[in-house]
C-alpha atoms as a PDB file:
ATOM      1  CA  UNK A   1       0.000   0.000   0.000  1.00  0.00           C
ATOM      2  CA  UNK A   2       2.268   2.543  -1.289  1.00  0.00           C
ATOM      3  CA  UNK A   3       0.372   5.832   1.119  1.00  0.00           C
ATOM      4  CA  UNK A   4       1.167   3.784   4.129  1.00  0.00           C
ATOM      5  CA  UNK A   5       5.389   3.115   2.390  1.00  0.00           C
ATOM      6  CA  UNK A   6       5.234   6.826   2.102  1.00  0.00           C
ATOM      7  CA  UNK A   7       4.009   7.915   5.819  1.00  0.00           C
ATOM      8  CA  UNK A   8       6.762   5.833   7.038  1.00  0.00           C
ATOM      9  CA  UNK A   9       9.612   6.291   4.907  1.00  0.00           C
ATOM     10  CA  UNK A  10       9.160  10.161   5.459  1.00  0.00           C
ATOM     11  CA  UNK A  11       8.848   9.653   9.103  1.00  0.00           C
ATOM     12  CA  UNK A  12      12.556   7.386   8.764  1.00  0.00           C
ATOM     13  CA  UNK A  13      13.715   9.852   6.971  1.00  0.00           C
ATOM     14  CA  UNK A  14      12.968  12.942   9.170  1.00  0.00           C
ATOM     15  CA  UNK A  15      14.571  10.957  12.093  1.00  0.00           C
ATOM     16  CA  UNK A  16      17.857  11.068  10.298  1.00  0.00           C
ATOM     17  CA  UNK A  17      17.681  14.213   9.043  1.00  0.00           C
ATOM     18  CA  UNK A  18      19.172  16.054  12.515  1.00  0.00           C
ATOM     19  CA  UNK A  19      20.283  14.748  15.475  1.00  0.00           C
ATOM     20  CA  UNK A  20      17.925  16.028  18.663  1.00  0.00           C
ATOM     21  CA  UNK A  21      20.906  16.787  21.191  1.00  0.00           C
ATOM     22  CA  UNK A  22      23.199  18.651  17.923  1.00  0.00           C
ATOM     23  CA  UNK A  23      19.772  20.457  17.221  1.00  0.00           C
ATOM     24  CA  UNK A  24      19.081  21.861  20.476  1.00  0.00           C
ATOM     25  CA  UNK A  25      22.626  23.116  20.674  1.00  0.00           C
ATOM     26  CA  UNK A  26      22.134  24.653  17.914  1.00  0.00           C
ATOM     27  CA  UNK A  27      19.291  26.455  18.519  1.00  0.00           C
ATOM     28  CA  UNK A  28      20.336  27.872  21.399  1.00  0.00           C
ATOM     29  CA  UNK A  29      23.614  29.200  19.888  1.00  0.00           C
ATOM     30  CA  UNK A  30      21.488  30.698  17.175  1.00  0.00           C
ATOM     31  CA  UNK A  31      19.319  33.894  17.182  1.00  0.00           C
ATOM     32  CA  UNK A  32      15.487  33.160  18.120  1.00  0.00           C
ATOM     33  CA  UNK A  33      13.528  32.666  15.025  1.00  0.00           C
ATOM     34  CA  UNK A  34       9.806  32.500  14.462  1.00  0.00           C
ATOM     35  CA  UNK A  35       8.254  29.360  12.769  1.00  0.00           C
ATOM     36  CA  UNK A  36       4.905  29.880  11.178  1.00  0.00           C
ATOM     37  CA  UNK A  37       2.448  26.457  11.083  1.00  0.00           C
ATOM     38  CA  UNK A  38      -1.008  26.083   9.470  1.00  0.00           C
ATOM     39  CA  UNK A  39      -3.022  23.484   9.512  1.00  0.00           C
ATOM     40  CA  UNK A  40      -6.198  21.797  10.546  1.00  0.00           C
ATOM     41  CA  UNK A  41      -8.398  22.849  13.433  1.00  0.00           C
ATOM     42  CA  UNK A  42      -8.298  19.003  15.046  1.00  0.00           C
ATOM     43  CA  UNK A  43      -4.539  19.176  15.367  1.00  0.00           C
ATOM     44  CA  UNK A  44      -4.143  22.731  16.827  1.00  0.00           C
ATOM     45  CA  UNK A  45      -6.218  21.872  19.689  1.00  0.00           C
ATOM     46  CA  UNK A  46      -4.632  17.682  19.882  1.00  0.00           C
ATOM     47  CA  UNK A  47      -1.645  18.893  20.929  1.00  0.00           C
ATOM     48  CA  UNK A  48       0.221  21.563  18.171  1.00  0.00           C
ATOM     49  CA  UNK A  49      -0.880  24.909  20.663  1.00  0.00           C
ATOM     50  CA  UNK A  50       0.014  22.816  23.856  1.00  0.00           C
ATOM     51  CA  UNK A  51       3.454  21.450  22.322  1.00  0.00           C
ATOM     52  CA  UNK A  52       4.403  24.901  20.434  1.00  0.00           C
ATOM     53  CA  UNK A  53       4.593  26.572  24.010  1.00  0.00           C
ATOM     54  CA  UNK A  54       6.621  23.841  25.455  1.00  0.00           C
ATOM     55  CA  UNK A  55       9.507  24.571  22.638  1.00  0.00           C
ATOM     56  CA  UNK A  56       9.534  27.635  22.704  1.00  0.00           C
ATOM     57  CA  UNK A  57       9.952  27.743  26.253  1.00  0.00           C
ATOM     58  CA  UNK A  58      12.833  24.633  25.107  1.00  0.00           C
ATOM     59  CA  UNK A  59      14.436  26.788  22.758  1.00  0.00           C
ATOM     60  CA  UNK A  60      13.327  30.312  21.953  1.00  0.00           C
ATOM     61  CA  UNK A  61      11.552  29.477  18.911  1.00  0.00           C
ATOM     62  CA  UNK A  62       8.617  30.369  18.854  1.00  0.00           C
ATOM     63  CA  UNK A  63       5.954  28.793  16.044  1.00  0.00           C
ATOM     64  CA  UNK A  64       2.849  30.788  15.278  1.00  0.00           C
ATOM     65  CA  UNK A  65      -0.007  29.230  14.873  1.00  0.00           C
ATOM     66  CA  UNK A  66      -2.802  29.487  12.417  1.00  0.00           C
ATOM     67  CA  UNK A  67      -6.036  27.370  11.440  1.00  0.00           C
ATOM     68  CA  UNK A  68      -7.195  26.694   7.748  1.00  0.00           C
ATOM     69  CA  UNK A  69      -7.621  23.065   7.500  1.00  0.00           C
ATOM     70  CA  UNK A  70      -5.453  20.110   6.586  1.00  0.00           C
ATOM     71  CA  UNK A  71      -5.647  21.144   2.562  1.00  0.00           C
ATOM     72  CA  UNK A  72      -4.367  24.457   3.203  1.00  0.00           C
ATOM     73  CA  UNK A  73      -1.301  23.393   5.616  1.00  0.00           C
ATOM     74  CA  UNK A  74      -0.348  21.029   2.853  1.00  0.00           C
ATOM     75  CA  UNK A  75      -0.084  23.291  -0.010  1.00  0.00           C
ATOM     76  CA  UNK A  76       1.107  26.285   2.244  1.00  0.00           C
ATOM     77  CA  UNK A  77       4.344  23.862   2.786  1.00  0.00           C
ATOM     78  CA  UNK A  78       4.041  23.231  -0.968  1.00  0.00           C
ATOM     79  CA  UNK A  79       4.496  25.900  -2.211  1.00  0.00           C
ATOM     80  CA  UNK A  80       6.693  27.770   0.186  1.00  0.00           C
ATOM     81  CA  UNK A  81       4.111  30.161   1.913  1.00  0.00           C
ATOM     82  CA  UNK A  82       4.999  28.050   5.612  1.00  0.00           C
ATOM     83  CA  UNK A  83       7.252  26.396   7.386  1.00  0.00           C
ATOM     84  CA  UNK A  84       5.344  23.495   8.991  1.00  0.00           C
ATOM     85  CA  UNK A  85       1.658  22.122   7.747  1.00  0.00           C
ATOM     86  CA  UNK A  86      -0.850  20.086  10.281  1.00  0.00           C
ATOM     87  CA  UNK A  87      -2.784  17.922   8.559  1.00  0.00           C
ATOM     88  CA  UNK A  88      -5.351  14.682   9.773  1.00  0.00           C
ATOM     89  CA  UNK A  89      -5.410  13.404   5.960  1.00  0.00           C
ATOM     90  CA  UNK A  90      -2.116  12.518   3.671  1.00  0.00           C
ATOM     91  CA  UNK A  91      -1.274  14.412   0.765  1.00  0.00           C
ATOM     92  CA  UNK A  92      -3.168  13.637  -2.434  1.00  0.00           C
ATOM     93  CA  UNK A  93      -1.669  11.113  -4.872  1.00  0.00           C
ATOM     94  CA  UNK A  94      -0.165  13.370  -7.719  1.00  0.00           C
ATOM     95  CA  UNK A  95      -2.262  16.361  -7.131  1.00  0.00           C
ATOM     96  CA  UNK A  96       0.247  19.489  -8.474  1.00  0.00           C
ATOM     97  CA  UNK A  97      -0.605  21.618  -5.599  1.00  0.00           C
ATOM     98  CA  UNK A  98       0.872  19.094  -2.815  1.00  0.00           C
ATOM     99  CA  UNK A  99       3.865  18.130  -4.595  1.00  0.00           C
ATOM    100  CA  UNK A 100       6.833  19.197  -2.383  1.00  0.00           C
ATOM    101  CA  UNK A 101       5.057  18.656   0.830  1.00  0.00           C
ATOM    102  CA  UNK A 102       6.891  15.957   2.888  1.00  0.00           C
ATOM    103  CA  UNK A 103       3.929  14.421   5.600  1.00  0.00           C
ATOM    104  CA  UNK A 104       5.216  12.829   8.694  1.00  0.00           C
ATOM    105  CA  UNK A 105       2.917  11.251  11.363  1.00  0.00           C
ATOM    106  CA  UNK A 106       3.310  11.969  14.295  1.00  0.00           C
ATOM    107  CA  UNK A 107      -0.104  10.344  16.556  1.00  0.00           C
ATOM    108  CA  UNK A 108      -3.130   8.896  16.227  1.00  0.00           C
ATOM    109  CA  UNK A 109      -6.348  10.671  16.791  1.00  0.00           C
ATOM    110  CA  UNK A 110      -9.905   9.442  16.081  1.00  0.00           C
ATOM    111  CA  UNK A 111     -12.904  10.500  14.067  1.00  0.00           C
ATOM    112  CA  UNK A 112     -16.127  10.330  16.383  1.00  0.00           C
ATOM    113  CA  UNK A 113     -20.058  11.038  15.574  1.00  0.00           C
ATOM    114  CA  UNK A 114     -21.206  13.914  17.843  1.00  0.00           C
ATOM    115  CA  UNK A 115     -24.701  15.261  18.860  1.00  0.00           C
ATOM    116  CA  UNK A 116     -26.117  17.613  21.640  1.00  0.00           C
ATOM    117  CA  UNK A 117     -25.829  16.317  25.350  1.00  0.00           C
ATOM    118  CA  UNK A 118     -29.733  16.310  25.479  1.00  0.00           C
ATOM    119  CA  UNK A 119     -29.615  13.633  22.623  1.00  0.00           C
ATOM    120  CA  UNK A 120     -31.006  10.314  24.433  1.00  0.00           C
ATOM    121  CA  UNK A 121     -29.286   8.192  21.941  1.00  0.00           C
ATOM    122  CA  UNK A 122     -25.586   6.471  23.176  1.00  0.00           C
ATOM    123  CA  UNK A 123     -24.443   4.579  20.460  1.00  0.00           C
ATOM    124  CA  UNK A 124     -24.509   4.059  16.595  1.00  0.00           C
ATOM    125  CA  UNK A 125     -23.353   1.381  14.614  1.00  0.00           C
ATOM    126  CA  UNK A 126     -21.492   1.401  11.669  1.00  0.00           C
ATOM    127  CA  UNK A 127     -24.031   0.660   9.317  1.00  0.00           C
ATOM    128  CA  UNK A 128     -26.146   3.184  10.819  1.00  0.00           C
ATOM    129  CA  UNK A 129     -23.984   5.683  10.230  1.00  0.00           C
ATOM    130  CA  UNK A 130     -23.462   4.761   6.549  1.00  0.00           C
ATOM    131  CA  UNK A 131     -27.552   4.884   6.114  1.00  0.00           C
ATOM    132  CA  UNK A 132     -27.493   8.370   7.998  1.00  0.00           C
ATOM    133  CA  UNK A 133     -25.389  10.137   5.611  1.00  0.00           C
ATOM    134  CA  UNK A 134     -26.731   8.220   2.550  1.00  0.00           C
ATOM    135  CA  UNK A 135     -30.360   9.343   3.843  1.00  0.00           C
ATOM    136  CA  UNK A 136     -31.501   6.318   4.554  1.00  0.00           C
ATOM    137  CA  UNK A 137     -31.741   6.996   8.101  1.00  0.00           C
ATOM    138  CA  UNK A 138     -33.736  10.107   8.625  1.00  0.00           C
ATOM    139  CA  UNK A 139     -35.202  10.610  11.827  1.00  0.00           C
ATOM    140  CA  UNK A 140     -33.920   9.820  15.577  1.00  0.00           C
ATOM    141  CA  UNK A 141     -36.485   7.492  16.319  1.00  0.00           C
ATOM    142  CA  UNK A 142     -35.131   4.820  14.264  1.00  0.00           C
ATOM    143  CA  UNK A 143     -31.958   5.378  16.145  1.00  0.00           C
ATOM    144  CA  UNK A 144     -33.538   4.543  19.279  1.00  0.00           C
ATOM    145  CA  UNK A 145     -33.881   7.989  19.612  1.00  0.00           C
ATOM    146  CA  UNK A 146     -37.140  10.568  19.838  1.00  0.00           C
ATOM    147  CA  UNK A 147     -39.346  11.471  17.348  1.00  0.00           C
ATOM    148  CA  UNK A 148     -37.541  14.370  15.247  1.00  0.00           C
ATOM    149  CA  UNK A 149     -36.049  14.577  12.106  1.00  0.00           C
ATOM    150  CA  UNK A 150     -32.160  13.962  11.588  1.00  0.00           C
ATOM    151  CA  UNK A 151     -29.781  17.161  11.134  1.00  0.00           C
ATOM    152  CA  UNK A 152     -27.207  15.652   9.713  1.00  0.00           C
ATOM    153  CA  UNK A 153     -24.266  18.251   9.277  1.00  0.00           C
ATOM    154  CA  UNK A 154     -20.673  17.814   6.820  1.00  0.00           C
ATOM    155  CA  UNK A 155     -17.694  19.252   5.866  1.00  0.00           C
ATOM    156  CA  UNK A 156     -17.533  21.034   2.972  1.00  0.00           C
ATOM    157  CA  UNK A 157     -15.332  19.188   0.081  1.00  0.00           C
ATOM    158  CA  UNK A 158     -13.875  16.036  -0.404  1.00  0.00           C
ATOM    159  CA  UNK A 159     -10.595  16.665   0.487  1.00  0.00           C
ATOM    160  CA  UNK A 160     -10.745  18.300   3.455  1.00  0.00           C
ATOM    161  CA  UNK A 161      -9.030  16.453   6.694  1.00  0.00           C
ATOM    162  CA  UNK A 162     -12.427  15.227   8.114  1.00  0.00           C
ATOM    163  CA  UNK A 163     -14.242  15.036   4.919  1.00  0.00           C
ATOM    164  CA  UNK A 164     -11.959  12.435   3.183  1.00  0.00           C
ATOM    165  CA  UNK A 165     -11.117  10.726   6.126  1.00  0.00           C
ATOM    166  CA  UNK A 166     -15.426  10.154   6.641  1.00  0.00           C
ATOM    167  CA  UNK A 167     -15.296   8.802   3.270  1.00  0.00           C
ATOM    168  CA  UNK A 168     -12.353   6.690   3.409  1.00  0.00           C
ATOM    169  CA  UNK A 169     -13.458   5.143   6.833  1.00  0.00           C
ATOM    170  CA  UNK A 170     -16.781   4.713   6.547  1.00  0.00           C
ATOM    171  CA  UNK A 171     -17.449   4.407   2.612  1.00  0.00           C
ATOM    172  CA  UNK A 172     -14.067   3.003   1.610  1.00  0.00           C
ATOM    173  CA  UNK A 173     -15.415   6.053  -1.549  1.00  0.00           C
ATOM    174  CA  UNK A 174     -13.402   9.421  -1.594  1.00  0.00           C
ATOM    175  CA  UNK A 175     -15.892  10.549  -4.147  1.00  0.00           C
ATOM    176  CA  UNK A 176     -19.166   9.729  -1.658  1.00  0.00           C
ATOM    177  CA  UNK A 177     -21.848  12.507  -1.843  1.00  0.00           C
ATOM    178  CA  UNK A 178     -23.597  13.163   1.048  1.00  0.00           C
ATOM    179  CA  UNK A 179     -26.624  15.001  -0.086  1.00  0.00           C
ATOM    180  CA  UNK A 180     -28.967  15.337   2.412  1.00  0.00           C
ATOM    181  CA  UNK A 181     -26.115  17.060   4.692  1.00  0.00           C
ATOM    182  CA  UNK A 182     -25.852  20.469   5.421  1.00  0.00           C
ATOM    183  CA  UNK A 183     -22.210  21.788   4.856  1.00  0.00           C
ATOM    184  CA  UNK A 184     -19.957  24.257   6.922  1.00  0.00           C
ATOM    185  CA  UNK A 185     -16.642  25.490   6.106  1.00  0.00           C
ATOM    186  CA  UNK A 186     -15.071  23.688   8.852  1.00  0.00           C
ATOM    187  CA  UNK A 187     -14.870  21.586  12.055  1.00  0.00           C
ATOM    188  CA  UNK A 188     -15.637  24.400  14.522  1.00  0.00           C
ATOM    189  CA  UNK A 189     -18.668  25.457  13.049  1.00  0.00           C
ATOM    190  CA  UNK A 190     -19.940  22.606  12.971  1.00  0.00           C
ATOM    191  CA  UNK A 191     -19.184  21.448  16.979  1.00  0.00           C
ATOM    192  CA  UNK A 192     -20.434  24.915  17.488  1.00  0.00           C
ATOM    193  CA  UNK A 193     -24.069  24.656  14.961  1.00  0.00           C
ATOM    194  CA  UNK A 194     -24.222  20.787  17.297  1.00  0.00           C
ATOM    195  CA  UNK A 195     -23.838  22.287  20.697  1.00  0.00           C
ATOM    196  CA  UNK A 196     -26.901  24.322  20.258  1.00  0.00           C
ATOM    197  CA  UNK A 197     -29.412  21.738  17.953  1.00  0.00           C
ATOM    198  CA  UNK A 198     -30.888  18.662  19.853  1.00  0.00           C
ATOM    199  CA  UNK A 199     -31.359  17.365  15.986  1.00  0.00           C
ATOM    200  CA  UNK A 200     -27.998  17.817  14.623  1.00  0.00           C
ATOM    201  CA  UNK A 201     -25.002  15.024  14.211  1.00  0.00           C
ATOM    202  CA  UNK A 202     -21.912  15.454  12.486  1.00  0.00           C
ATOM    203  CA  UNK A 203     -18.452  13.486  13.089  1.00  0.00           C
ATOM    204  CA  UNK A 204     -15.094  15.591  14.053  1.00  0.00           C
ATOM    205  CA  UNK A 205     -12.192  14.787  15.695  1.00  0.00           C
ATOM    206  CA  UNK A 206     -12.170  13.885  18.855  1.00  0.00           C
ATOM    207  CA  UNK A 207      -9.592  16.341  20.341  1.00  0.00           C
ATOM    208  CA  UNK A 208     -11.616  19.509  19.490  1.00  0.00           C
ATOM    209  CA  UNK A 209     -15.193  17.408  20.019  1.00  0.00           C
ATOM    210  CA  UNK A 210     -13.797  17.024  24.017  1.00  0.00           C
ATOM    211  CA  UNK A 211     -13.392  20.714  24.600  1.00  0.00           C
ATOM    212  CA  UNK A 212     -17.170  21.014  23.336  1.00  0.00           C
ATOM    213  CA  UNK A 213     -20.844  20.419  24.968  1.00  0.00           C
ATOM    214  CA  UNK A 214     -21.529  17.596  23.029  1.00  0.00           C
ATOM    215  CA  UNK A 215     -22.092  14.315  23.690  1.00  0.00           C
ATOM    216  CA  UNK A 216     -19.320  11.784  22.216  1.00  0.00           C
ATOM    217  CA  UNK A 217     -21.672   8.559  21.125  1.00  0.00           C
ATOM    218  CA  UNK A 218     -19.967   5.122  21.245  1.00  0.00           C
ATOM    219  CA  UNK A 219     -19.536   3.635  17.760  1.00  0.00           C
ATOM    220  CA  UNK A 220     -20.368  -0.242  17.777  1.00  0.00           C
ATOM    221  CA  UNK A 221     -20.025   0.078  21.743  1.00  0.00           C
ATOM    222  CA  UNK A 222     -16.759   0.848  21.665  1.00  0.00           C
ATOM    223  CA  UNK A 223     -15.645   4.507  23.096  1.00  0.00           C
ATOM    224  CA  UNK A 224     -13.354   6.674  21.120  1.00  0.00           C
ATOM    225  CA  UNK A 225     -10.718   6.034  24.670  1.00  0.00           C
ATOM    226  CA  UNK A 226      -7.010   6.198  24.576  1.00  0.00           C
ATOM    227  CA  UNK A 227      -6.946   2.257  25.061  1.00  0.00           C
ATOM    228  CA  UNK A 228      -9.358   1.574  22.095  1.00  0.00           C
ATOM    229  CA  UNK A 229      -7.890   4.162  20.198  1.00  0.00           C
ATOM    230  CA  UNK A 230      -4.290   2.662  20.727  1.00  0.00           C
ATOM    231  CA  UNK A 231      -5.804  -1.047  20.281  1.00  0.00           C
ATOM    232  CA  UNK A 232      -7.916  -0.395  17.584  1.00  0.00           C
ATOM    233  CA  UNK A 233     -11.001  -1.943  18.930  1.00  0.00           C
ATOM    234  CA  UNK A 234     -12.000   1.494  18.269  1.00  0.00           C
ATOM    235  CA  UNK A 235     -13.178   1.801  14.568  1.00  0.00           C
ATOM    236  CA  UNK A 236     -12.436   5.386  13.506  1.00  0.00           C
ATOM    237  CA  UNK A 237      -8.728   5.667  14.080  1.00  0.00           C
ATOM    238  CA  UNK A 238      -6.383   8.220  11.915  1.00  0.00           C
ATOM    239  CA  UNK A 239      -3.258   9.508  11.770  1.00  0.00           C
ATOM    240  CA  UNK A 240      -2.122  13.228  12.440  1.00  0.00           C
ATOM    241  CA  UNK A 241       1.059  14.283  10.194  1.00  0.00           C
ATOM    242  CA  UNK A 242       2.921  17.665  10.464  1.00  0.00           C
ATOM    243  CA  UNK A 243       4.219  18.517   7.063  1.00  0.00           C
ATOM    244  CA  UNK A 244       7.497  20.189   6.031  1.00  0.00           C
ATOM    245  CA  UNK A 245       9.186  20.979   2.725  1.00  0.00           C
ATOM    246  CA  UNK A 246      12.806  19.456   2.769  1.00  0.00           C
ATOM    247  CA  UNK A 247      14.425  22.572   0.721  1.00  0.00           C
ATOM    248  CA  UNK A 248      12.844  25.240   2.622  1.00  0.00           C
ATOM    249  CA  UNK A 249      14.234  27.798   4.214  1.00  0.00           C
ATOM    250  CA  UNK A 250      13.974  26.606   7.915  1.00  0.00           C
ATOM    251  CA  UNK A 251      13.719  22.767   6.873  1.00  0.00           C
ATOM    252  CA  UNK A 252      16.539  21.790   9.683  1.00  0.00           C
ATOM    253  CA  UNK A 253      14.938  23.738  12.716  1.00  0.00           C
ATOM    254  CA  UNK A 254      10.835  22.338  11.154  1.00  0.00           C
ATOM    255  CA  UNK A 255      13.130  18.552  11.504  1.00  0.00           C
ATOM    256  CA  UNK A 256      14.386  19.383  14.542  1.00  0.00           C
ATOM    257  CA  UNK A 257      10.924  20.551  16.000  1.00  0.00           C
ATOM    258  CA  UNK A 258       9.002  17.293  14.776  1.00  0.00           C
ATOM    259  CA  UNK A 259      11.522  15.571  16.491  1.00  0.00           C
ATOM    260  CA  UNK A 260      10.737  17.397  19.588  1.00  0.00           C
ATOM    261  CA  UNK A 261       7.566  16.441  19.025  1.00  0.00           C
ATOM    262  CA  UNK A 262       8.226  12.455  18.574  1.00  0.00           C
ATOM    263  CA  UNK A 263      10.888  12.638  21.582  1.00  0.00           C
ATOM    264  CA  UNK A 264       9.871  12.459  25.590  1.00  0.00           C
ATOM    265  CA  UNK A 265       8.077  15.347  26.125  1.00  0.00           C
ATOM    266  CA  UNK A 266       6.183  16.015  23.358  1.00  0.00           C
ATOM    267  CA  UNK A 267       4.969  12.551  23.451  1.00  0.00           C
ATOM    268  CA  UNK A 268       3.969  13.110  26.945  1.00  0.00           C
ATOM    269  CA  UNK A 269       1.358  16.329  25.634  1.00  0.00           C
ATOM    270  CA  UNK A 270       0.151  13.791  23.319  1.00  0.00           C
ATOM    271  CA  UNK A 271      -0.638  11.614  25.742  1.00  0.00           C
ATOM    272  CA  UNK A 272      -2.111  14.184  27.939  1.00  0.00           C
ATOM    273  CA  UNK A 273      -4.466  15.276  25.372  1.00  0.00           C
ATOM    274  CA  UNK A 274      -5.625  11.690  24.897  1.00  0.00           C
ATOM    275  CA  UNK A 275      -3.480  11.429  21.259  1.00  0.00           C
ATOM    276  CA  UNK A 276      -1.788   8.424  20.763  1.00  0.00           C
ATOM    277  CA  UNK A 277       1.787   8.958  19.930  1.00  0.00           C
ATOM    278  CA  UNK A 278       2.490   7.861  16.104  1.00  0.00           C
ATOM    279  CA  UNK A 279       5.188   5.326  17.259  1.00  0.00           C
ATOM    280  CA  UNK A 280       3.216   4.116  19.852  1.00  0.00           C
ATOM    281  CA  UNK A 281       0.370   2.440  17.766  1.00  0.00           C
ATOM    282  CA  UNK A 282       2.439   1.486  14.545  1.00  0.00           C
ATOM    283  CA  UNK A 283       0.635  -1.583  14.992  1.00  0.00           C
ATOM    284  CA  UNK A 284      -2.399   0.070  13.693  1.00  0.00           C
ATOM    285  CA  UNK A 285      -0.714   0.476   9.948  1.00  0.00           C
ATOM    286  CA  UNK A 286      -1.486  -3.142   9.709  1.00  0.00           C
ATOM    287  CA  UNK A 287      -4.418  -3.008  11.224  1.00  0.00           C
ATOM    288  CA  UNK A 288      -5.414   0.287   8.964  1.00  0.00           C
ATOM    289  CA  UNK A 289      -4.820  -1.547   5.872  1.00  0.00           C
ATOM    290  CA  UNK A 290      -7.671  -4.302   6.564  1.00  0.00           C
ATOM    291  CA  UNK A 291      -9.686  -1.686   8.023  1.00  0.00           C
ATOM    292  CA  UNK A 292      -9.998  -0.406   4.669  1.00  0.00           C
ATOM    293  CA  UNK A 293     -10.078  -4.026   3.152  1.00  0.00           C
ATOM    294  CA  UNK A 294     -13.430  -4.201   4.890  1.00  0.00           C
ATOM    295  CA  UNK A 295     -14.348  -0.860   4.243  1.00  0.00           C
ATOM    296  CA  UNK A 296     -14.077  -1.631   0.426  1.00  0.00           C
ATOM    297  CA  UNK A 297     -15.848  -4.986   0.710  1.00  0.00           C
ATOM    298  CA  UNK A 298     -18.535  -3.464   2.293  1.00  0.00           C
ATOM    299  CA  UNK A 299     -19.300  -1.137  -0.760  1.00  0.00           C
ATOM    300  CA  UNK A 300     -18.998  -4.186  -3.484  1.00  0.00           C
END
C-alpha cells in the first residue's frame, strides 16, 4: 500500500535528518527565530498549541499558529508560503498543488459522531452511520432515539481532513456525496451549529469534540478512549502528520521541531491530550490496511 510506504519512509527519513541533542545546541547558539504552522483545526487543539509553548519555552523558537484546515497546511508547505503544515489526511496522490510537501505522522487521533448532550441516543453502529449520511436513516427514532427529524451536518469538500477521512473510513469512496447534509466550512462550526441543535449530528475529531458540549456517542459500543484508540477496537482511528518541505528555508529547525515532538516530552502532551503517539500504535498500519479491506468490501 504505497500511502502507508510513504508515511513511514518520510517519518525514517525525518529521524535522520538532525540529530535532537546537535539540534538543540544549535538552537540555542542561534538567534530566536519564528516558525509559522497552518493546519487543521483538530490538530491545533490535539496537541500543536500545547506542544508549540513547550519549545519555545525549550528553545526560543517560537511557532505561530494558524487554522485553515489540513488542505491548506499542505499546499502552504508546498508551495513555500509556511514552514510546517498540520494535517489529519495525507497528501493527495499526484495532485500538483501538494507536490513538495513531505507528511510525517506523528499520533493517532480518532474520528467520532457527535450530537447535543440532550440527545437520548448512546451509540450508533457502523451501518447506521453509513444509512445516515446516505439518507436512509432520517429521523432519531429509528436510532432509538425521539421522534424528530435527523440534522445531519458535513464538511464542505472532499478533500478536506475530516471530509476524506469520513469517506475513506466509513465508505471506503473518496468521491461519496452526502446530499442530504448540510455543509460548513469547517470543524468548529460545525461542533459549534451541534452544541446548540438537539437534531444535529456530524463526526469531528475527537480532540476539538472534548473541549465542546456535546455528547461523544460510542460507535459499535466501543468509546473513542485512549486504550481503544491505541488497540484499535475502536473503529475510527487516523493519523495526524505535520508537514514540512525538505528545501525550505527553515527545513533543519521544522526537523528538529518534529523531532521534539516524537521525543519524551512532546509525546507526553500527546498523551495528555488523549493522542496516541504515532510510534506508539504502529501496529495500527497493519491493522489500517484491513480496516480499509473491509471498508471496500462493504461497498462491493
Amino acid at each position: 500500500m504505497p500511502t502507508v510506504r510513504n508515511q513511514f519512509l518520510s517519518f525514517i527519513f525525518t529521524l535522520l535528518a538532525t540529530s535532537l541533542v546537535a539540534g538543540q545546541a544549535q538552537a540555542a547558539a542561534e538567534e530566536p527565530i519564528t516558525l509559522n504552522w497552518v493546519g487543521c483545526g483538530i490538530s491545533k487543539k490535539a496537541y500543536m498549541q500545547e506542544v508549540a509553548s513547550l519549545y519555545e519555552k525549550k528553545t526560543g523558537i517560537k511557532i505561530n499558529i494558524d487554522g485553515g484546515g489540513a488542505t491548506k497546511g499542505i499546499r502552504q508547505v508546498a508551495s513555500g508560503e509556511t514552514d510546517i503544515g498540520g494535517s489529519c489526511r495525507f497528501s493527495l496522490d499526484n495532485h500538483e498543488a501538494e507536490k513538495g510537501a513531505t507528511l510525517v505522522p506523528v499520533a493517532w487521533d480518532a474520528l467520532v459522531v457527535i450530537v447535543h448532550p440532550d440527545n437520548p441516543v448512546n451509540d450508533i453502529s457502523l451501518s447506521q452511520i453509513q444509512k445516515v449520511y446516505e439518507g436512509k436513516i432520517t429521523n432519531w427514532n429509528m436510532l432509538g432515539g425521539q421522534n424528530g427529524n435527523i440534522q445531519l451536518l458535513a464538511r464542505e469538500g472532499k478533500v478536506s481532513g475530516v471530509g476524506r477521512m469520513v469517506r475513506q473510513l466509513v465508505f471506503a469512496d473518496y468521491e461519496m456525496d452526502f446530499p442530504t447534509a448540510e455543509l460548513l466550512p469547517s470543524s468548529g462550526p460545525l461542533e459549534k451549529a451541534i452544541e446548540s441543535n438537539v437534531n444535529a449530528m456530524g463526526i469531528t475529531g475527537i480532540s476539538s469534540a472534548r473541549k465542546r458540549n456535546v455528547k461523544i456517542l460510542t460507535v459499535e459500543g466501543k468509546d473513542p478512549s485512549y486504550d481503544n484508540i491505541l488497540s484499535g477496537d475502536y473503529l475510527f482511528y487516523r493519523p495526524l502528520y505535520l508537514a514540512y518541505k525538505r528545501d525550505g528555508a527553515n527545513a533543519d529547525k521544522v526537523a528538529h521541531f518534529i523531532q521534539f515532538v516524537h521525543g519524551a516530552e512532546g509525546q507526553e502532551v500527546l498523551r495528555r491530550n488523549g493522542t496516541v503517539p504515532y510510534l506508539e500504535g504502529i501496529h495500527l498500519v497493519r491493522k489500517k490496511i484491513e480496516q480499509a479491506k473491509r471498508a471496500r468490501e462493504r461497498g462491493l
